[in-house]
C-alpha atoms as a PDB file:
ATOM      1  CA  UNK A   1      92.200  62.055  97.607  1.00  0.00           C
ATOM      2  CA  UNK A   2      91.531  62.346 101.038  1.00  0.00           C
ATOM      3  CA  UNK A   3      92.200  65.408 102.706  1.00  0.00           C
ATOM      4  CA  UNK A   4      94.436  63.823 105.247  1.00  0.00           C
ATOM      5  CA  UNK A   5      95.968  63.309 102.323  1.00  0.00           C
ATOM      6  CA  UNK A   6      96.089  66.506 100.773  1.00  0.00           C
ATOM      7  CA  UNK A   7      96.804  68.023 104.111  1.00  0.00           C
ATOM      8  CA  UNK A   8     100.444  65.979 104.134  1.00  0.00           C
ATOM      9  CA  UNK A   9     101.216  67.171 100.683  1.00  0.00           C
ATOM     10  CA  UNK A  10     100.547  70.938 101.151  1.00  0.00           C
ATOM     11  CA  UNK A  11     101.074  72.016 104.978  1.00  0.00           C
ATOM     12  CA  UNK A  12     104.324  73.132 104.373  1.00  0.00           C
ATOM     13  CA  UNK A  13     103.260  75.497 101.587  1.00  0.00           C
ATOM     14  CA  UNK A  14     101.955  78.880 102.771  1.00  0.00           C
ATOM     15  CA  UNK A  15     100.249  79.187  99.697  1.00  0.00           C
ATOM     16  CA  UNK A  16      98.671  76.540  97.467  1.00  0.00           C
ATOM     17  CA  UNK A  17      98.799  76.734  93.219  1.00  0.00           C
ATOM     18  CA  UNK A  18      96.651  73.972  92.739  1.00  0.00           C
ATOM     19  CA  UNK A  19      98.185  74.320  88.519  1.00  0.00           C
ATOM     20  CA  UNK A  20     101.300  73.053  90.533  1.00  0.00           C
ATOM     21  CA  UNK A  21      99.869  70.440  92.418  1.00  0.00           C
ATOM     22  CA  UNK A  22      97.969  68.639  90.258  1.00  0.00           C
ATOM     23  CA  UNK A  23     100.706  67.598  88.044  1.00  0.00           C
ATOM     24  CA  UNK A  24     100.687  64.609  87.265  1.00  0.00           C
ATOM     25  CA  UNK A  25      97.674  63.525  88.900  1.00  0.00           C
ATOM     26  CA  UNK A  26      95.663  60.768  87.107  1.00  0.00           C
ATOM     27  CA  UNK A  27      92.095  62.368  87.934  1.00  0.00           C
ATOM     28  CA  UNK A  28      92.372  66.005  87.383  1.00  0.00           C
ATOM     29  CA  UNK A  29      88.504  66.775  87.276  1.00  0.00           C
ATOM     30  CA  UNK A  30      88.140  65.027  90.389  1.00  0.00           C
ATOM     31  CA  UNK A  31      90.791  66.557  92.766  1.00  0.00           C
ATOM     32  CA  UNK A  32      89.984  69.885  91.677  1.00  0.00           C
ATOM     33  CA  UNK A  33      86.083  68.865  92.491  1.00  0.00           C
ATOM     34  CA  UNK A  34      87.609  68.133  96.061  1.00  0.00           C
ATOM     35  CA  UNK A  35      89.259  70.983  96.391  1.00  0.00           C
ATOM     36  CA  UNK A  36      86.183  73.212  95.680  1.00  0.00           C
ATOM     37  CA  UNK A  37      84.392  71.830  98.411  1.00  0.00           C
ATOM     38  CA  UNK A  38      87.069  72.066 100.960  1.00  0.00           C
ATOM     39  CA  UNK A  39      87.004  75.711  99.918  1.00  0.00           C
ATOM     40  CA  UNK A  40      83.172  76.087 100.273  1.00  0.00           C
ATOM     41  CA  UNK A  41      83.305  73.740 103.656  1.00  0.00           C
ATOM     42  CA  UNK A  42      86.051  76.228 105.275  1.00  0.00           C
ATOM     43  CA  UNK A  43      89.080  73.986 104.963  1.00  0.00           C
ATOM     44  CA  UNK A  44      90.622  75.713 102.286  1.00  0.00           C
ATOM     45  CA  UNK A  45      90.525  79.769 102.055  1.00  0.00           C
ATOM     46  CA  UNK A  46      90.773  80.548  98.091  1.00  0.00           C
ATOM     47  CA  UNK A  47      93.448  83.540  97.270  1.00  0.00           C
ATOM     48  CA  UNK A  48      92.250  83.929  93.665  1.00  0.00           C
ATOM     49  CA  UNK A  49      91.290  80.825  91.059  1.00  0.00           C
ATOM     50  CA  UNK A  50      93.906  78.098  91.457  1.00  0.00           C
ATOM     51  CA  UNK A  51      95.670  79.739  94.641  1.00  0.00           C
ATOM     52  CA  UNK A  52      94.265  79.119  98.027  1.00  0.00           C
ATOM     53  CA  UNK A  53      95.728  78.536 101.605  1.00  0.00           C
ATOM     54  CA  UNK A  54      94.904  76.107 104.237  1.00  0.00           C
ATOM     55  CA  UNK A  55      92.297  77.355 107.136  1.00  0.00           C
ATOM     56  CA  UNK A  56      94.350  78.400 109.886  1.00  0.00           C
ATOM     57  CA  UNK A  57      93.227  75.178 111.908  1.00  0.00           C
ATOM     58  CA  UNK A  58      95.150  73.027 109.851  1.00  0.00           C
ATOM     59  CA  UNK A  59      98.146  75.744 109.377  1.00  0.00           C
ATOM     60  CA  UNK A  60     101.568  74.879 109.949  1.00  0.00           C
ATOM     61  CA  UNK A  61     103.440  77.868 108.244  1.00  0.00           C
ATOM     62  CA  UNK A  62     101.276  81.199 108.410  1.00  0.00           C
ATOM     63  CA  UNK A  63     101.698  83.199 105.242  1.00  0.00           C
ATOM     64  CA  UNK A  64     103.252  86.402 104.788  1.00  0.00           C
ATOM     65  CA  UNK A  65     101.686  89.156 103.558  1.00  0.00           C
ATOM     66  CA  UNK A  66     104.355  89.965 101.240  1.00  0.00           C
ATOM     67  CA  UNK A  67     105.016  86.930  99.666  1.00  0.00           C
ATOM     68  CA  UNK A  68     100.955  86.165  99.188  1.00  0.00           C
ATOM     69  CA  UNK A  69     101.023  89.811  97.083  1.00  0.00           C
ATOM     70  CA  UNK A  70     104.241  88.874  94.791  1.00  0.00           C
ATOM     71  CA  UNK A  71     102.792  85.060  94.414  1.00  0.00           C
ATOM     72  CA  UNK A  72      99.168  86.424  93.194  1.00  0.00           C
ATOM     73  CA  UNK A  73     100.275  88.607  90.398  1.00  0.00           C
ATOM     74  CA  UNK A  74     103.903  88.632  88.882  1.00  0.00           C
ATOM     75  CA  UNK A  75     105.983  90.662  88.270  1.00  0.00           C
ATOM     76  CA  UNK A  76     104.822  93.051  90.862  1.00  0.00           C
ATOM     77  CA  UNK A  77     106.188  94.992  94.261  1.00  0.00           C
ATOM     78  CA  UNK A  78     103.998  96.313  97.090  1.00  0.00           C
ATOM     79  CA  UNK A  79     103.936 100.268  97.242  1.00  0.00           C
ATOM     80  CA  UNK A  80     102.115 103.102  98.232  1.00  0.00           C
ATOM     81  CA  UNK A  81     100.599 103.070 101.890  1.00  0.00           C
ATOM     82  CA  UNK A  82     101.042  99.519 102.699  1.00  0.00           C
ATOM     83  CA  UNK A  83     105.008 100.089 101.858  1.00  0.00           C
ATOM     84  CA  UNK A  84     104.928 103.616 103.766  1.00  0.00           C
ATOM     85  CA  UNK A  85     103.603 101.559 106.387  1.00  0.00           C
ATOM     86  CA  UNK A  86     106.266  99.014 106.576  1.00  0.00           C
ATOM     87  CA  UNK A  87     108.746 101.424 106.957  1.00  0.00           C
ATOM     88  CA  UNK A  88     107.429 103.244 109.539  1.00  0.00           C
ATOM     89  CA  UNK A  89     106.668 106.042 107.637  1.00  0.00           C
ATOM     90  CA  UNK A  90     102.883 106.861 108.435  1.00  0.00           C
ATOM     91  CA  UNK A  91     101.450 105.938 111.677  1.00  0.00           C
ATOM     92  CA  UNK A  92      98.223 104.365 110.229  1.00  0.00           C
ATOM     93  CA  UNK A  93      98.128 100.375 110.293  1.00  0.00           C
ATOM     94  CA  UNK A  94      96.840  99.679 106.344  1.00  0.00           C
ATOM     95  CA  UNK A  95      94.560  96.638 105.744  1.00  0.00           C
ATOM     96  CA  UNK A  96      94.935  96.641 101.910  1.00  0.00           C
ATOM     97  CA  UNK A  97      98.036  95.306 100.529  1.00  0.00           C
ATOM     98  CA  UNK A  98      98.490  97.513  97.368  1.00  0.00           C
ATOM     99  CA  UNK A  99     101.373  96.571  94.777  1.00  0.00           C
ATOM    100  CA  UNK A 100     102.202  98.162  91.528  1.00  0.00           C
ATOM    101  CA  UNK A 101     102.499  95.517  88.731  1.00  0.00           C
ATOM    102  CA  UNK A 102     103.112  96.121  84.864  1.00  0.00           C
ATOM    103  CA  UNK A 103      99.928  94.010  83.606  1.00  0.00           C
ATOM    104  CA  UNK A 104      96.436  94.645  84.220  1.00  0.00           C
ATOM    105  CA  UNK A 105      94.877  95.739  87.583  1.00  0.00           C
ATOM    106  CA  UNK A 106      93.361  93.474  90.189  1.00  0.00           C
ATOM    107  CA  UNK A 107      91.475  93.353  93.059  1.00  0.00           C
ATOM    108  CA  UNK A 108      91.475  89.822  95.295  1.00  0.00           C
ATOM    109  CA  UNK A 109      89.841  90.018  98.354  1.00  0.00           C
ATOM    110  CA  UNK A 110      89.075  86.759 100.538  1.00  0.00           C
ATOM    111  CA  UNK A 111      89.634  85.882 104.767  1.00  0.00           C
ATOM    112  CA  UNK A 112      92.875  86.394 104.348  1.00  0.00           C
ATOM    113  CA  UNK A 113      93.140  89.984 103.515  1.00  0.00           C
ATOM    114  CA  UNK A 114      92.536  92.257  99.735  1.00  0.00           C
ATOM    115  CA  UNK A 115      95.157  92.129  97.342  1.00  0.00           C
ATOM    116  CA  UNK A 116      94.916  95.396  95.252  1.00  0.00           C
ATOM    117  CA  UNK A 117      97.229  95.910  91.719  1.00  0.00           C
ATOM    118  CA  UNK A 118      96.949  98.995  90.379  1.00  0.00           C
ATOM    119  CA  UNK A 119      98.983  99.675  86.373  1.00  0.00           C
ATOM    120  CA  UNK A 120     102.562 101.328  86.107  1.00  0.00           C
ATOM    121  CA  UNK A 121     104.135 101.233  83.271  1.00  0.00           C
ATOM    122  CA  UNK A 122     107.524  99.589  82.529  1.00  0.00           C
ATOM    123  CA  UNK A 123     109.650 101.676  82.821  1.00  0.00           C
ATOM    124  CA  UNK A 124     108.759 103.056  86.122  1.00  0.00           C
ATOM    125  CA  UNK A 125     108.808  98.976  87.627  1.00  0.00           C
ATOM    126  CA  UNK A 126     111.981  99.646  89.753  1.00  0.00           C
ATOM    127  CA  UNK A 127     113.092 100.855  93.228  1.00  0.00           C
ATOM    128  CA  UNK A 128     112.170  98.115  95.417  1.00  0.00           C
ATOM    129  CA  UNK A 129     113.544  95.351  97.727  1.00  0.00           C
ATOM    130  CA  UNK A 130     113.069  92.050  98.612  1.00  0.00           C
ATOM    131  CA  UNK A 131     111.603  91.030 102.475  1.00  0.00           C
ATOM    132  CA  UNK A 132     111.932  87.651 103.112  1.00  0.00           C
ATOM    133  CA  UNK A 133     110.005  85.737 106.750  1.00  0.00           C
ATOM    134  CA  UNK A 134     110.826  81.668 106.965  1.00  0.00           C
ATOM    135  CA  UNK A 135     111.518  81.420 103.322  1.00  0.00           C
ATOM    136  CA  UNK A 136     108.892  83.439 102.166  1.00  0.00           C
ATOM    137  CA  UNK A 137     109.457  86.602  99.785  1.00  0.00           C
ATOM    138  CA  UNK A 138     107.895  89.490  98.718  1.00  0.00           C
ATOM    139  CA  UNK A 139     109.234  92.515  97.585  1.00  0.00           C
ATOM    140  CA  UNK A 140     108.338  96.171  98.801  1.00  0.00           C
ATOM    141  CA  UNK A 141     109.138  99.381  97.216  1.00  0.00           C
ATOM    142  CA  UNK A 142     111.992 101.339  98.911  1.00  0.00           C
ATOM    143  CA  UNK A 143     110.735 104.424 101.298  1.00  0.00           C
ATOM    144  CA  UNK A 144     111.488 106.802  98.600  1.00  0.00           C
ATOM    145  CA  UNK A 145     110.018 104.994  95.972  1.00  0.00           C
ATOM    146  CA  UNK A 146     106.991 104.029  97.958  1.00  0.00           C
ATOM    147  CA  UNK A 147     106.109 107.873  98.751  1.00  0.00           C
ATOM    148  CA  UNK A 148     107.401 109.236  95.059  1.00  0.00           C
ATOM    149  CA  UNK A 149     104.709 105.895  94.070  1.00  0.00           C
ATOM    150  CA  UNK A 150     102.117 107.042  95.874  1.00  0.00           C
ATOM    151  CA  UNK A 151     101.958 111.099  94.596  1.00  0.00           C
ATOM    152  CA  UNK A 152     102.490 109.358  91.380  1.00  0.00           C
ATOM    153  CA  UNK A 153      99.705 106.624  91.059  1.00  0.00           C
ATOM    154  CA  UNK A 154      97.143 108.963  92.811  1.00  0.00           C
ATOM    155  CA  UNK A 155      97.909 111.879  90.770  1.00  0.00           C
ATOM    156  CA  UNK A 156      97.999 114.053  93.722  1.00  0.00           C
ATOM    157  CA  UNK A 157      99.641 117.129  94.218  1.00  0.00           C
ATOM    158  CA  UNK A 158     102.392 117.256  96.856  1.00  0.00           C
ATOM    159  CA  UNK A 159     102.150 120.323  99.192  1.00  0.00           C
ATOM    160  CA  UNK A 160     103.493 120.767 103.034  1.00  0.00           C
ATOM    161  CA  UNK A 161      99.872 120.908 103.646  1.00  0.00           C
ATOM    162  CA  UNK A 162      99.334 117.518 102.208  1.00  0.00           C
ATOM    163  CA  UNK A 163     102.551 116.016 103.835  1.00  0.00           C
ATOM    164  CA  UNK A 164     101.565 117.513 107.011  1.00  0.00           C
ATOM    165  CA  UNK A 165      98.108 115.857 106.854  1.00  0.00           C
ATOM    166  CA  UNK A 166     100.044 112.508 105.870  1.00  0.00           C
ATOM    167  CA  UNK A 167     101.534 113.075 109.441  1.00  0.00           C
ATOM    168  CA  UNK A 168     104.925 111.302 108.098  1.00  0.00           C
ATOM    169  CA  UNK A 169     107.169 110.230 111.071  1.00  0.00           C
ATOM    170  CA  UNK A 170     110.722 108.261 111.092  1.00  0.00           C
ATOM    171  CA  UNK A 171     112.087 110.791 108.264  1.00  0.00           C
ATOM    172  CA  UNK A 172     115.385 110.042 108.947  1.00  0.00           C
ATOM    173  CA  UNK A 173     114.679 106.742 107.426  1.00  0.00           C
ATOM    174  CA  UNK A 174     114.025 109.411 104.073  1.00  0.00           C
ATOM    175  CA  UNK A 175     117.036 110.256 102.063  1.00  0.00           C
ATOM    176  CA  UNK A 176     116.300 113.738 100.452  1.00  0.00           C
ATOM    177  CA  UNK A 177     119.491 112.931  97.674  1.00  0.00           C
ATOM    178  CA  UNK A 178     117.999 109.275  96.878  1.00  0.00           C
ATOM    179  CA  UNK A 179     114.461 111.091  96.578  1.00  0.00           C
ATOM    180  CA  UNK A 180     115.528 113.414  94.250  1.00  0.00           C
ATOM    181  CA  UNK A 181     117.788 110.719  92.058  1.00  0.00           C
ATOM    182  CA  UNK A 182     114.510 108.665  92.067  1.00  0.00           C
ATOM    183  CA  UNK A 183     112.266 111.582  91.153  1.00  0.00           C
ATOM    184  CA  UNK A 184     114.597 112.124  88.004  1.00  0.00           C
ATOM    185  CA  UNK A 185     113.835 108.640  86.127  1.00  0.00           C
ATOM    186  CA  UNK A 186     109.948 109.790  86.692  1.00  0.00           C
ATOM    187  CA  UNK A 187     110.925 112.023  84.060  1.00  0.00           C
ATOM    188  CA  UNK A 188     107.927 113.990  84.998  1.00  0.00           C
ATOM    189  CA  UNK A 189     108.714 117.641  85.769  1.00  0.00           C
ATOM    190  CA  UNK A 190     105.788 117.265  88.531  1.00  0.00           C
ATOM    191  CA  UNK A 191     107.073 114.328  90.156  1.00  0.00           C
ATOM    192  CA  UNK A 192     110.452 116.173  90.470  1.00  0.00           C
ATOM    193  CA  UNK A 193     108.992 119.504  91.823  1.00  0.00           C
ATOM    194  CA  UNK A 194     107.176 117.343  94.198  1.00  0.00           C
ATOM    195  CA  UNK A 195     110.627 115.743  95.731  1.00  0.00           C
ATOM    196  CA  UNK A 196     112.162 118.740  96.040  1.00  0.00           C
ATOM    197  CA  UNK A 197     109.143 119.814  98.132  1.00  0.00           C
ATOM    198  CA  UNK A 198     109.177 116.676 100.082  1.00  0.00           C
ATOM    199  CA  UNK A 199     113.142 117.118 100.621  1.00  0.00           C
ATOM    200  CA  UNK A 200     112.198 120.420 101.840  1.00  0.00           C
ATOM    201  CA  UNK A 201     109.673 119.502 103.979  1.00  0.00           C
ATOM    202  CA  UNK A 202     112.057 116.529 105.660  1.00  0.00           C
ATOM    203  CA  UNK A 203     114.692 119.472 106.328  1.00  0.00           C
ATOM    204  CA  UNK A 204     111.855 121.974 108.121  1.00  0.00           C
ATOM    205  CA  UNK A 205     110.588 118.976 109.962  1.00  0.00           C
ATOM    206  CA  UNK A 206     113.789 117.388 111.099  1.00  0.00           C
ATOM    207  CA  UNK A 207     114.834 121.093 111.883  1.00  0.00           C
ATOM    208  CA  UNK A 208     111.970 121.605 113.914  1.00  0.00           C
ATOM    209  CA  UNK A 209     112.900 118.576 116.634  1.00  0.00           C
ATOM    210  CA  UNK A 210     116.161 119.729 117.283  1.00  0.00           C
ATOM    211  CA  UNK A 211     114.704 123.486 118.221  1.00  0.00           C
ATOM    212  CA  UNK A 212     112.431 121.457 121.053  1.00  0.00           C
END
């Protein structure tokens, strides 16, 4: 195959499962022995074995970052500072794209950006959305979720010291009641200590910026 060729079959795709696309192909060996050296001559950036995307060159849909972290490992949901991030909720931008998935962890890391998975169990897989850009979609834990994730996975212990080092803005976009309902299915007495602390700290803050 030529990769004029290949080019017309994938440049629609913003990511390419090579499992998918060689399906039915008569000379398996072969295209995948293309494919490797369109990786290692630039033309192809490679996500994780079998997944790659097209150098952006010969791009015609640009992936989303979202969709490239629910397509590499599934099930799974992005969380923790990448999520607080998307909503607006910390100031910082985040280069990692960190999900929470039920299977093992992960770590993929090419051109396009790392991919990090870190272990929760199942019962704790819920609370997030979907996030869809030109058809592609991802799904991102909710801004309660996200934070309540993030004290959670990183065992860390939530103070107003903490918070205030966070340097959390938009909490208005923070619903104290949700936070607490959330904190309850934890069923960690720790994890529900820490969102009354956070719902606390939301109502000192937000009471603060009326008083200026």
């Amino acid at each position: 195959m030529r990769f004029e060729e290949f080019i017309r079959k994938v440049e629609n795709l913003p990511v390419i499962d090579t499992e998918s696309l060689l399906v039915g192909s008569s000379d398996l060996v072969k295209v995948k022995v293309q494919i490797s050296r369109w990786a290692k001559s630039g033309k192809l950036i490679q996500l994780k074995r079998g997944m790659y995307v097209l150098s952006p060159v010969y791009r015609k849909v640009e992936p989303y970052g979202p969709f490239i972290a629910a397509t590499l490992k599934q099930p799974s949901y992005l969380s923790l500072e990448k999520a607080l991030e998307f909503h607006g909720l910390i100031p910082e931008g985040v280069k990692v794209y960190t999900s929470l998935a039920t299977k093992w962890q992960d770590t993929f890391k090419s051109k396009v950006g790392v991919f990090s998975y870190q272990h929760i169990r199942k019962e704790l897989f819920w609370g997030y959305v979907s996030v869809s850009l030109k058809g592609q979609t991802g799904f991102i834990a909710s801004p309660e979720k996200a934070l309540l994730d993030f004290f959670y996975v990183k065992k860390i212990r939530a103070t107003f010291e903490y918070l205030q080092e966070m340097r959390l803005q938009n909490l208005d976009k923070l619903n104290p009641e949700k936070l607490l309902s959330c904190a309850k299915r934890f069923n960690k007495p720790g994890m529900l200590r820490a969102a009354k602390l956070i719902a606390e700290f939301i109502e000192k803050e937000k009471g603060g910026e009326k008083s200026l």
